[in-house]
N, C-alpha and C. Protein backbone atom coordinates (compact mmCIF):
# COMPACT_ATOMS: atom_id res chain seq x y z
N UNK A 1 0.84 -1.19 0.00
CA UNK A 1 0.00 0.00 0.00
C UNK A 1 0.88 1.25 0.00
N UNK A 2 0.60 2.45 -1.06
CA UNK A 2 1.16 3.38 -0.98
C UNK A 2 1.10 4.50 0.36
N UNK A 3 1.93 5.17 0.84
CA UNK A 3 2.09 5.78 1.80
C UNK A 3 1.99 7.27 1.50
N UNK A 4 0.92 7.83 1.07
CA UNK A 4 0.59 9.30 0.23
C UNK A 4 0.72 10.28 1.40
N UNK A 5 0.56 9.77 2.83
CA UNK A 5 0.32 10.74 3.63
C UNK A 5 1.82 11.57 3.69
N UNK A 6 2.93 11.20 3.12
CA UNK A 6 4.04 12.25 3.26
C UNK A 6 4.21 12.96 2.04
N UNK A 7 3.69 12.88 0.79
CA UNK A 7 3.69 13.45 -0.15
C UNK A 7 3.37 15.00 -0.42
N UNK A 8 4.11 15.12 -1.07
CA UNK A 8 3.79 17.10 -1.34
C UNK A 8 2.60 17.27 -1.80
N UNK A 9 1.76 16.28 -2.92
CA UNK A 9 0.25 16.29 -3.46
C UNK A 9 -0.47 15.40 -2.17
N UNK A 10 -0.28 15.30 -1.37
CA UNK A 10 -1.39 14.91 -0.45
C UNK A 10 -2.35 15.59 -0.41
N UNK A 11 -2.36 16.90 -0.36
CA UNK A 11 -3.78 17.60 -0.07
C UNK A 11 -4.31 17.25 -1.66
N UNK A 12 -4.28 17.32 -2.85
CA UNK A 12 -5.04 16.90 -4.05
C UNK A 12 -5.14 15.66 -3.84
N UNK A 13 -4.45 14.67 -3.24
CA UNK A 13 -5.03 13.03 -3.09
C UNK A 13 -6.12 13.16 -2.07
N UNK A 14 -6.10 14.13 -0.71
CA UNK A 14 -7.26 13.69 0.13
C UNK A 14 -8.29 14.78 -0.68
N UNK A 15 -8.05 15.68 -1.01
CA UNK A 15 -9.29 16.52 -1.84
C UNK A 15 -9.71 15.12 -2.67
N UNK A 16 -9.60 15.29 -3.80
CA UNK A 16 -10.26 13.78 -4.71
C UNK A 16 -10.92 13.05 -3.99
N UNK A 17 -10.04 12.71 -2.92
CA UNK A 17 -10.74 11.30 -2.25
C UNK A 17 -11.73 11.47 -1.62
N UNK A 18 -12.08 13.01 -0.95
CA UNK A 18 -13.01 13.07 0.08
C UNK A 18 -14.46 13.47 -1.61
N UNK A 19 -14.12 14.03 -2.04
CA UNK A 19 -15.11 14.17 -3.36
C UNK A 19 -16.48 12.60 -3.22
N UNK A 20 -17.51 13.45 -2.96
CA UNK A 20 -18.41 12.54 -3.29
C UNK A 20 -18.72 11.64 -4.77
N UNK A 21 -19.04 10.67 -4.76
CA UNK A 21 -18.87 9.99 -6.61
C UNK A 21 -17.90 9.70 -7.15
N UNK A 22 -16.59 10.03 -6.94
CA UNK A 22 -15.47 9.53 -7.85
C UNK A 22 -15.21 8.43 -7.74
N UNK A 23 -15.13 7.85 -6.78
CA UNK A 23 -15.47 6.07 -7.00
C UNK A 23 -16.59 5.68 -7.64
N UNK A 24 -17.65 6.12 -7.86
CA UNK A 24 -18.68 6.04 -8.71
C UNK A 24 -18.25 6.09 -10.50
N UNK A 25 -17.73 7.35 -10.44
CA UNK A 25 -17.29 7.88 -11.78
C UNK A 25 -16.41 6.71 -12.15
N UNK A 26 -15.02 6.45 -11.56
CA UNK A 26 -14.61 5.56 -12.19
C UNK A 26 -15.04 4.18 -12.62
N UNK A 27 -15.52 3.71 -11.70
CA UNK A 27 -16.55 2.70 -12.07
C UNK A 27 -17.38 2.78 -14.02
N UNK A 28 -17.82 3.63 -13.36
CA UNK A 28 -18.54 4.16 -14.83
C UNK A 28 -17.41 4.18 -15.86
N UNK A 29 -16.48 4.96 -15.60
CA UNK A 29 -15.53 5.10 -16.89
C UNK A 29 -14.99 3.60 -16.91
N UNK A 30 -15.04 2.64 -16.41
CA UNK A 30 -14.39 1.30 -16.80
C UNK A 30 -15.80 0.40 -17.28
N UNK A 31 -17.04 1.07 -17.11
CA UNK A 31 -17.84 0.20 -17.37
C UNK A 31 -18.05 0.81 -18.60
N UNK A 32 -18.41 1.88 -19.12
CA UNK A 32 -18.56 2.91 -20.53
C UNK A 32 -17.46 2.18 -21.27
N UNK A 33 -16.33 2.17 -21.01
CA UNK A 33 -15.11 2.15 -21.79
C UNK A 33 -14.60 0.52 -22.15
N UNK A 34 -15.38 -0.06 -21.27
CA UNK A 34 -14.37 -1.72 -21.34
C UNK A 34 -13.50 -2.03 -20.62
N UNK A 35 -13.07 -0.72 -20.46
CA UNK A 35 -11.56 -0.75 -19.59
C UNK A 35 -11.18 -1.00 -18.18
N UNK A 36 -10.21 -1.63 -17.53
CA UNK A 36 -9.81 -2.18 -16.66
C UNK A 36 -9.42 -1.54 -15.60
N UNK A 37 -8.46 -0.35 -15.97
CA UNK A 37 -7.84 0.67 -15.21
C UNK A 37 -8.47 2.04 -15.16
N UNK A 38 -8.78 2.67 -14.28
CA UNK A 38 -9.27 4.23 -14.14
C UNK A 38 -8.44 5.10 -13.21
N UNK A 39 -8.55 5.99 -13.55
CA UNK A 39 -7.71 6.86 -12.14
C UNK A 39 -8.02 8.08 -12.42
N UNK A 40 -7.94 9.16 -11.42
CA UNK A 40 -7.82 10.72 -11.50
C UNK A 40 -6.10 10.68 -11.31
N UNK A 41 -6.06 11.44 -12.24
CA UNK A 41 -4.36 11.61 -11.90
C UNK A 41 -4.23 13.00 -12.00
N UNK A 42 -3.45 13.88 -11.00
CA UNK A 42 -2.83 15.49 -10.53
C UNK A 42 -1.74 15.62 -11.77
N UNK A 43 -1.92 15.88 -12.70
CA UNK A 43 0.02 16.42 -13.15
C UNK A 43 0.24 17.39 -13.67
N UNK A 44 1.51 17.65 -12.64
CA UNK A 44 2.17 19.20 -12.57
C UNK A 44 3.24 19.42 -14.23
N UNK A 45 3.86 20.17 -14.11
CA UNK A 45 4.90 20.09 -15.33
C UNK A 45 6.08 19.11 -14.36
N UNK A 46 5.87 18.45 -13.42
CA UNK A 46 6.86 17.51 -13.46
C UNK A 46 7.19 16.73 -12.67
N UNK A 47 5.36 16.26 -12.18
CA UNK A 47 4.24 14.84 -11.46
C UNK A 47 3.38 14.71 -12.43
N UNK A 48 3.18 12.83 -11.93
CA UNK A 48 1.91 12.42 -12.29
C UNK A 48 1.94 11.65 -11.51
N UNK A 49 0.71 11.97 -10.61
CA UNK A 49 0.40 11.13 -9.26
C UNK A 49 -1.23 10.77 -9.32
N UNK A 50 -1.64 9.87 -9.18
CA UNK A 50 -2.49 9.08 -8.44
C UNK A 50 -3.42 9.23 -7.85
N UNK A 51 -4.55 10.08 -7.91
CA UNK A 51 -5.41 10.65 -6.72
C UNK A 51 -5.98 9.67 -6.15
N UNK A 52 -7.21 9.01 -7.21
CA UNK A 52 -7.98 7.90 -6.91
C UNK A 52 -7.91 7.36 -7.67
N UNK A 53 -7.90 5.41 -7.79
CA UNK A 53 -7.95 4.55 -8.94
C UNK A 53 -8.42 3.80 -8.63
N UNK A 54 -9.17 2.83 -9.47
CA UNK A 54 -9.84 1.99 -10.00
C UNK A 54 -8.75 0.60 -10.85
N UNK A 55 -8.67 -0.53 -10.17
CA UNK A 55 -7.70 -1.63 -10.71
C UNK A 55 -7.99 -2.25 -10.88
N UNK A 56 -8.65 -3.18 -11.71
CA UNK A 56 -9.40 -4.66 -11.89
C UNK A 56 -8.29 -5.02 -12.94
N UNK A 57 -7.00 -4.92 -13.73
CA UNK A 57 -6.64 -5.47 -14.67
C UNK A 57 -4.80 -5.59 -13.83
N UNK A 58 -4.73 -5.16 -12.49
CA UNK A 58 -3.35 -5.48 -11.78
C UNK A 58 -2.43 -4.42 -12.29
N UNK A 59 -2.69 -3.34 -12.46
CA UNK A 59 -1.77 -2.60 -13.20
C UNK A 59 -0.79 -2.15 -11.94
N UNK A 60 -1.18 -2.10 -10.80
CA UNK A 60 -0.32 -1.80 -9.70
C UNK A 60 -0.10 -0.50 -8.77
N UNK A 61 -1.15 0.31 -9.26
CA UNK A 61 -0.79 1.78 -9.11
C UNK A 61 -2.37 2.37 -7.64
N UNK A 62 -1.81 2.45 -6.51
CA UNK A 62 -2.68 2.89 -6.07
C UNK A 62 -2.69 4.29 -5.88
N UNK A 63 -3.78 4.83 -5.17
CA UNK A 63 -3.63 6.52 -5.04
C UNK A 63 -1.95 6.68 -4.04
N UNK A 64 -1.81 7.72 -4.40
CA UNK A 64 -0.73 8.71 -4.00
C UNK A 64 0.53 7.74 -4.93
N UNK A 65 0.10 6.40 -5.63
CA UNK A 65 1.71 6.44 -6.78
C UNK A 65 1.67 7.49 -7.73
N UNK A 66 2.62 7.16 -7.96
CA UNK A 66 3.52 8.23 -9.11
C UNK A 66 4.39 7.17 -10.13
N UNK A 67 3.93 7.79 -11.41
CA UNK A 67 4.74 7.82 -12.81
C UNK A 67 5.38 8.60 -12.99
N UNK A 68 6.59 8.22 -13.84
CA UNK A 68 7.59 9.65 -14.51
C UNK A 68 6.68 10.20 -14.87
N UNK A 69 6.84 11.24 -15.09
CA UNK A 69 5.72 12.24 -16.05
C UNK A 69 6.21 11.45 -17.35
N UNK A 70 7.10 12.01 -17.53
CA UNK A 70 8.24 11.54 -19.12
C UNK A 70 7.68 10.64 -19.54
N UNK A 71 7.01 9.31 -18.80
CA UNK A 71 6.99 8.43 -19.51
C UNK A 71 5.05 8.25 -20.15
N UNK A 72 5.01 9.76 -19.87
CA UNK A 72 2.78 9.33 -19.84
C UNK A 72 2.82 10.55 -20.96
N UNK A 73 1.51 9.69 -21.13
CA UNK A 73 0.94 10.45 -22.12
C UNK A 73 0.45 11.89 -21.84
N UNK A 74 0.37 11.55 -20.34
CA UNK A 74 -0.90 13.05 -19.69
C UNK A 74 0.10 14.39 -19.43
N UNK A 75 1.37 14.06 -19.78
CA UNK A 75 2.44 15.05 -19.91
C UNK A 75 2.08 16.44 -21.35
N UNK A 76 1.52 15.07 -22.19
CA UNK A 76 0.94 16.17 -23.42
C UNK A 76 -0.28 16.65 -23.33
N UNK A 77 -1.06 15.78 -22.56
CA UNK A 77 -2.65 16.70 -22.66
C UNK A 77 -2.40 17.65 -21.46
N UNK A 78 -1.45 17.73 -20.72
CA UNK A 78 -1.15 19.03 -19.66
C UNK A 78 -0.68 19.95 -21.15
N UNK A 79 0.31 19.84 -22.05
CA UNK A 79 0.66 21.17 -22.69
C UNK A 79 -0.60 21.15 -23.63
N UNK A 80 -1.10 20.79 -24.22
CA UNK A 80 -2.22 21.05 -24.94
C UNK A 80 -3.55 21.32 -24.87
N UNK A 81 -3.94 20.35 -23.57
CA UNK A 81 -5.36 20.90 -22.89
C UNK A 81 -6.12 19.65 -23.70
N UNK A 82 -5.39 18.93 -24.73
CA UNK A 82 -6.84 18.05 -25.59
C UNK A 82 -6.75 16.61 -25.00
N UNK A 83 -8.15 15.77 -25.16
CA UNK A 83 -8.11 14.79 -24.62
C UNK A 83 -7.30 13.74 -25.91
N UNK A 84 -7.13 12.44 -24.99
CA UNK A 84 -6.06 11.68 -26.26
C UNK A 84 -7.36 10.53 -26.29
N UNK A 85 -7.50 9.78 -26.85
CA UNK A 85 -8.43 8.63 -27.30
C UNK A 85 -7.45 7.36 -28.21
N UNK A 86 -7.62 6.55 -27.80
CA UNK A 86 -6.91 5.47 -28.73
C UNK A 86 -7.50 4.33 -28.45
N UNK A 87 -7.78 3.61 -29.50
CA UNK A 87 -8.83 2.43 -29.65
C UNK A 87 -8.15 0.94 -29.69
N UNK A 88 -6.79 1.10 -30.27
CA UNK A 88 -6.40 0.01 -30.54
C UNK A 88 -4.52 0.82 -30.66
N UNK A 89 -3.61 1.06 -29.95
CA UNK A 89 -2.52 1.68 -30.28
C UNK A 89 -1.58 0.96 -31.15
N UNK A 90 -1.99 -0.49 -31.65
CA UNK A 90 -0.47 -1.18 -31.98
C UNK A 90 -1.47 -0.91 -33.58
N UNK A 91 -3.08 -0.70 -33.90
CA UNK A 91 -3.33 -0.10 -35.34
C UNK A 91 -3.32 1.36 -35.66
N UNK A 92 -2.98 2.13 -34.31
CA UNK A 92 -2.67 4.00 -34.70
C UNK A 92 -1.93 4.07 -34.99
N UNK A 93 -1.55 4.62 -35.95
CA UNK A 93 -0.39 5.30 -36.59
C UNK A 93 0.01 6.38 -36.06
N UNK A 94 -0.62 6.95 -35.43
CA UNK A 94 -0.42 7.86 -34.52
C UNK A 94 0.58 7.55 -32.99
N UNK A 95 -0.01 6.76 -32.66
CA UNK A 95 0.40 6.12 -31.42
C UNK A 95 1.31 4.99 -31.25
N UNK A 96 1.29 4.11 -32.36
CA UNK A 96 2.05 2.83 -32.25
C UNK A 96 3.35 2.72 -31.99
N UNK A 97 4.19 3.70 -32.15
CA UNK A 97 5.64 4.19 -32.00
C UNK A 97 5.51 5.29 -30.69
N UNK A 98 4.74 5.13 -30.05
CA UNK A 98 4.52 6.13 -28.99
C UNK A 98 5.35 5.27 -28.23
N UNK A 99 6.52 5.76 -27.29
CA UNK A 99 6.73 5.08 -26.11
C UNK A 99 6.44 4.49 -24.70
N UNK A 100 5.15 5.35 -24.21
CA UNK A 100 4.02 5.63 -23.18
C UNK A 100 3.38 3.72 -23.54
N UNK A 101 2.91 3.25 -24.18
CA UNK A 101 2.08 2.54 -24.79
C UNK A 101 2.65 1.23 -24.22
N UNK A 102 3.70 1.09 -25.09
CA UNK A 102 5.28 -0.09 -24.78
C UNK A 102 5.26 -0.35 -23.75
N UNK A 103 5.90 1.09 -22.98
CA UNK A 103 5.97 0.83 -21.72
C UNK A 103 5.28 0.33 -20.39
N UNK A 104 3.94 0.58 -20.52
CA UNK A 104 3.21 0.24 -19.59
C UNK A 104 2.27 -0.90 -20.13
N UNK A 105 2.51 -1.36 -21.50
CA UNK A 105 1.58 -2.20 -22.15
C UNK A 105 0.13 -2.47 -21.93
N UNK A 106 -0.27 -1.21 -23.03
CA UNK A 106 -1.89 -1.05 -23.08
C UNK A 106 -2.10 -0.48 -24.17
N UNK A 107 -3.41 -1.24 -24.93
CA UNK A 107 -3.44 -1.36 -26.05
C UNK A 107 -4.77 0.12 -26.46
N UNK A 108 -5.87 -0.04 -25.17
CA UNK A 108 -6.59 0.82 -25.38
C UNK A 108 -6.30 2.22 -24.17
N UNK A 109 -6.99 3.32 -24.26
CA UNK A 109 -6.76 4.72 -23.69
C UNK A 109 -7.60 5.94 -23.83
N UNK A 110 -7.88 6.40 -22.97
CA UNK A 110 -8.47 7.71 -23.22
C UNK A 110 -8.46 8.89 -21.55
N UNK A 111 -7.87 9.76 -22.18
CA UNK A 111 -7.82 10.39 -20.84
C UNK A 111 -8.28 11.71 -21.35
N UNK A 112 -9.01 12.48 -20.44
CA UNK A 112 -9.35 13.80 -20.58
C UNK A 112 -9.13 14.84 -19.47
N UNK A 113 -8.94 16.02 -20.04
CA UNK A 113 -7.92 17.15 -18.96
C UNK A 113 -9.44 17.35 -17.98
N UNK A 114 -8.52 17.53 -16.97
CA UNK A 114 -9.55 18.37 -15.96
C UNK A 114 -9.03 19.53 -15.63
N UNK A 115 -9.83 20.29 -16.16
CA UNK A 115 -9.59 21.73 -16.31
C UNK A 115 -10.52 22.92 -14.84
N UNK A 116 -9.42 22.76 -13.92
CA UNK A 116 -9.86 23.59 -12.94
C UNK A 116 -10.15 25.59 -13.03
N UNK A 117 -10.70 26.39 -12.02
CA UNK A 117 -10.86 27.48 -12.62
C UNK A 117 -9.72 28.37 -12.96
N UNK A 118 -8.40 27.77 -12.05
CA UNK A 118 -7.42 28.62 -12.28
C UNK A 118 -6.67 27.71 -13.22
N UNK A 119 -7.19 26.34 -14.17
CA UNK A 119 -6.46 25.72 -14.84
C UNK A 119 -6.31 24.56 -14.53
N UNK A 120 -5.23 24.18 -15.17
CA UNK A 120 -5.01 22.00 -15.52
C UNK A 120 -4.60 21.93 -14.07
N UNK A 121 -5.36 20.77 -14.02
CA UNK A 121 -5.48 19.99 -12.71
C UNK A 121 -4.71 18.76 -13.09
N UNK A 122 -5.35 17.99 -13.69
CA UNK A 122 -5.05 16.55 -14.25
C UNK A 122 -5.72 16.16 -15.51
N UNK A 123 -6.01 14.77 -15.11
CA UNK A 123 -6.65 13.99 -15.97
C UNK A 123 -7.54 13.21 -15.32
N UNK A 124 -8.40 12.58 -16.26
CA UNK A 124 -9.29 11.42 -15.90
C UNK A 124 -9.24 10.65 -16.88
N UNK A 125 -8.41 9.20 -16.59
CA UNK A 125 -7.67 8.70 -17.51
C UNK A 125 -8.48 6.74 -17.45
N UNK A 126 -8.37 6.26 -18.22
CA UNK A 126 -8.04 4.97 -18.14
C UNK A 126 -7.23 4.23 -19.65
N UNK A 127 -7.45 2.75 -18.98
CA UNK A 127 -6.14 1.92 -19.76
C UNK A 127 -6.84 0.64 -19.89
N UNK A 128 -6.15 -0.12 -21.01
CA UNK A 128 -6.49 -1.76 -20.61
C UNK A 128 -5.58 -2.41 -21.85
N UNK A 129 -5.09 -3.31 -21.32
CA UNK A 129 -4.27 -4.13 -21.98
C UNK A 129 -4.75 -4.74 -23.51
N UNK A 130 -5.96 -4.80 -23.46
CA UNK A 130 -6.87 -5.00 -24.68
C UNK A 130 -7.38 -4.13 -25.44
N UNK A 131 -7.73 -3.86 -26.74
CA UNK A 131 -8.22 -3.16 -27.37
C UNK A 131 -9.63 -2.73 -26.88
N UNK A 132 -10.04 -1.73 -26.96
CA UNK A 132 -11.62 -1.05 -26.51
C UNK A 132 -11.90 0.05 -27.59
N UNK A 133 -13.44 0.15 -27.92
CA UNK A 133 -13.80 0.99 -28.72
C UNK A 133 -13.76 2.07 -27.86
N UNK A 134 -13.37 2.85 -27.86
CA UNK A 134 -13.61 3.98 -26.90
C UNK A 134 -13.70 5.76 -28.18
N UNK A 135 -13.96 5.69 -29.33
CA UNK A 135 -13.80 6.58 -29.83
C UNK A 135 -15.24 6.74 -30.21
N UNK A 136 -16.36 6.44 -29.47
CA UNK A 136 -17.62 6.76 -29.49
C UNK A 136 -18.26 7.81 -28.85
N UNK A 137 -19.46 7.95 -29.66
CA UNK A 137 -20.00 9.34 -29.33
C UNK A 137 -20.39 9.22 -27.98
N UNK A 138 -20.75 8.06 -27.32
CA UNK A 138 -20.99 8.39 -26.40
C UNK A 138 -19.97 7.93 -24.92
N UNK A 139 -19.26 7.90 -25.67
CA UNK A 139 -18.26 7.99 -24.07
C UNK A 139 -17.59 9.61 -24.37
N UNK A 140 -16.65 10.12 -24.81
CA UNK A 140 -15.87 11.27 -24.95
C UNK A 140 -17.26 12.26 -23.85
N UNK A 141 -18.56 12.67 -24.47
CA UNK A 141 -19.23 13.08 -23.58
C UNK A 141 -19.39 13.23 -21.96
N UNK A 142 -19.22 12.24 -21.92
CA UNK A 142 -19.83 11.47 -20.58
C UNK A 142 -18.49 11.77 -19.38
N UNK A 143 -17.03 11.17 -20.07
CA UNK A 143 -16.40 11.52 -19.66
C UNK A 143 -15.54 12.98 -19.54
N UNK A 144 -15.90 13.38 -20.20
CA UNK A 144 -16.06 15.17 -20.31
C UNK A 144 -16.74 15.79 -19.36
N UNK A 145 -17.91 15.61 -19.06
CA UNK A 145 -18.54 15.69 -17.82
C UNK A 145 -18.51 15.44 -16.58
N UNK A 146 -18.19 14.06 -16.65
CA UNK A 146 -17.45 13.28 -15.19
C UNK A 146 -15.70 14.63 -14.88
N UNK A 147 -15.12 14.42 -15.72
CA UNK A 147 -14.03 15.72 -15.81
C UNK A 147 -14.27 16.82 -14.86
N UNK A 148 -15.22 17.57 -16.00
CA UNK A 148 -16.05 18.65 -15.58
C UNK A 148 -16.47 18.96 -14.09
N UNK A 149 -17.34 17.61 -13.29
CA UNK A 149 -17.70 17.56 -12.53
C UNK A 149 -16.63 17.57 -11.29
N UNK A 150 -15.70 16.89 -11.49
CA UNK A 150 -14.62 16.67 -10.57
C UNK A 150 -13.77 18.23 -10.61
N UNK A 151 -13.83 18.84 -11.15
CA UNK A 151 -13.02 20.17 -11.08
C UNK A 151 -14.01 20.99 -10.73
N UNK A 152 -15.38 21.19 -10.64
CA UNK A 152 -16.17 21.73 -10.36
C UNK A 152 -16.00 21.62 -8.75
N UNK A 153 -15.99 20.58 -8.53
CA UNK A 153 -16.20 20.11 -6.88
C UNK A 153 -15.02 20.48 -6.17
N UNK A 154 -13.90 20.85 -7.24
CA UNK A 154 -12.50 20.49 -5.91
C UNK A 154 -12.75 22.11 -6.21
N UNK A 155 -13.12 23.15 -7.12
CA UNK A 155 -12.98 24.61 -7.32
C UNK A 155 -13.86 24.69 -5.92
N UNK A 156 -15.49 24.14 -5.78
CA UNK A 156 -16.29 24.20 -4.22
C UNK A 156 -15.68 23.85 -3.33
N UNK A 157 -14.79 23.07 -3.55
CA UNK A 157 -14.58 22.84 -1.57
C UNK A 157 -13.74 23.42 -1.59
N UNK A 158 -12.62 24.22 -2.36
CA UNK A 158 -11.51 25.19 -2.03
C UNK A 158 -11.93 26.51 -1.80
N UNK A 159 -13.27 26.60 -2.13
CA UNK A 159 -13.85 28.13 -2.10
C UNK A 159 -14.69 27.87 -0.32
N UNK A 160 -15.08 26.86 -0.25
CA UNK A 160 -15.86 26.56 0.89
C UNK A 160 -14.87 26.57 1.72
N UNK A 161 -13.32 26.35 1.95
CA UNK A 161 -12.57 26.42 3.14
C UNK A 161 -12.06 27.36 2.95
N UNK A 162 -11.82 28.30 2.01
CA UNK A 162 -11.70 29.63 1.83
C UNK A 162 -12.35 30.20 3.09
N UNK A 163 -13.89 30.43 2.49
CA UNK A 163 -15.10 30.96 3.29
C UNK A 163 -15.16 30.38 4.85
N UNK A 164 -14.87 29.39 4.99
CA UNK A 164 -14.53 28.57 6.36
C UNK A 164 -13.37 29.36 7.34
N UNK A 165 -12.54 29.56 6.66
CA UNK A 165 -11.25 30.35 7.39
C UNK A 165 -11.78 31.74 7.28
N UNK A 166 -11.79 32.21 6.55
CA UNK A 166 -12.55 34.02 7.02
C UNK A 166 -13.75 33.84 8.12
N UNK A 167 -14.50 32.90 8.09
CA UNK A 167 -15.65 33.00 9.34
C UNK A 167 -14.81 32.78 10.26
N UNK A 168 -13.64 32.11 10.35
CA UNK A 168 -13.12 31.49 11.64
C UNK A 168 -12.18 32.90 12.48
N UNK A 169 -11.50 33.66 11.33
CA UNK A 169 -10.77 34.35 11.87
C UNK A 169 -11.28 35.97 12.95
């Protein structure tokens, strides 16, 4: 079991975690998607950590791990802001020479930015060793929303302990 409580992103691992539904959400995004692996992941220009995950396929990663950044994909949807989608990576031409892919061996993907009010937060990502349709109309939505929703909530409870500490003082 990972030991998050000494980590510098601890407060974004217990924010996430205390978030009502995100164990819900991921659920959903592995049941929408096919996919095995889910997670909210924090990444900075130079973390990618773990908030909350979802593991049914052994990938190994509980909240508060950490990936190189270097080696993820969510390194580029931090500079770009766009979500990545891949259905099958060893038939993208896009992706198949990607190193991210290789390395962690997973065939399907889709992660989308969570875009907080002052900006990129993370992602809401999953994976699975198998191919998944995931380039349908109706997942990109759904999980856009689930996104949405999770940056919505962590922008409320940072404004709510805001407002919490001025009543207090």
């Amino acid at each position: 079991m990972t030991d998050w409580s000494r980590s510098p992103f601890e407060p974004d691992i217990t924010r996430v975690r205390r978030l009502p539904g995100v164990e819900a959400m991921l659920r959903e995004v592995c049941a929408l998607t096919g996919m095995g692996f889910a997670a909210v992941a924090r990444v900075t220009d130079t973390h990618w950590v773990a908030c909350q995950v979802l593991d049914q396929i052994g990938f190994g990663l509980e909240a508060g791990g950490e990936l190189d950044l270097k080696t993820t994909i969510c390194d580029e949807i931090r500079q770009s802001g766009c979500h990545v989608i891949i259905d099958h990576v060893s038939h993208d031409p896009a992706w198949r020479t990607h190193h991210t892919p290789a390395l962690y061996g997973f065939e399907s993907y889709i992660s989308i930015p969570i875009m907080r009010h002052q900006g990129f937060f993370g992602t809401l990502c999953a994976i699975d060793p198998a191919p998944c349709r995931v380039q349908l109309e109706t997942i990109v939505p759904r999980m856009q929303a689930m996104a949405d929703e999770i940056a919505a909530a962590l922008d409320l409870a940072d404004a709510q302990a805001r407002d919490f500490q001025v009543a207090t003082r």
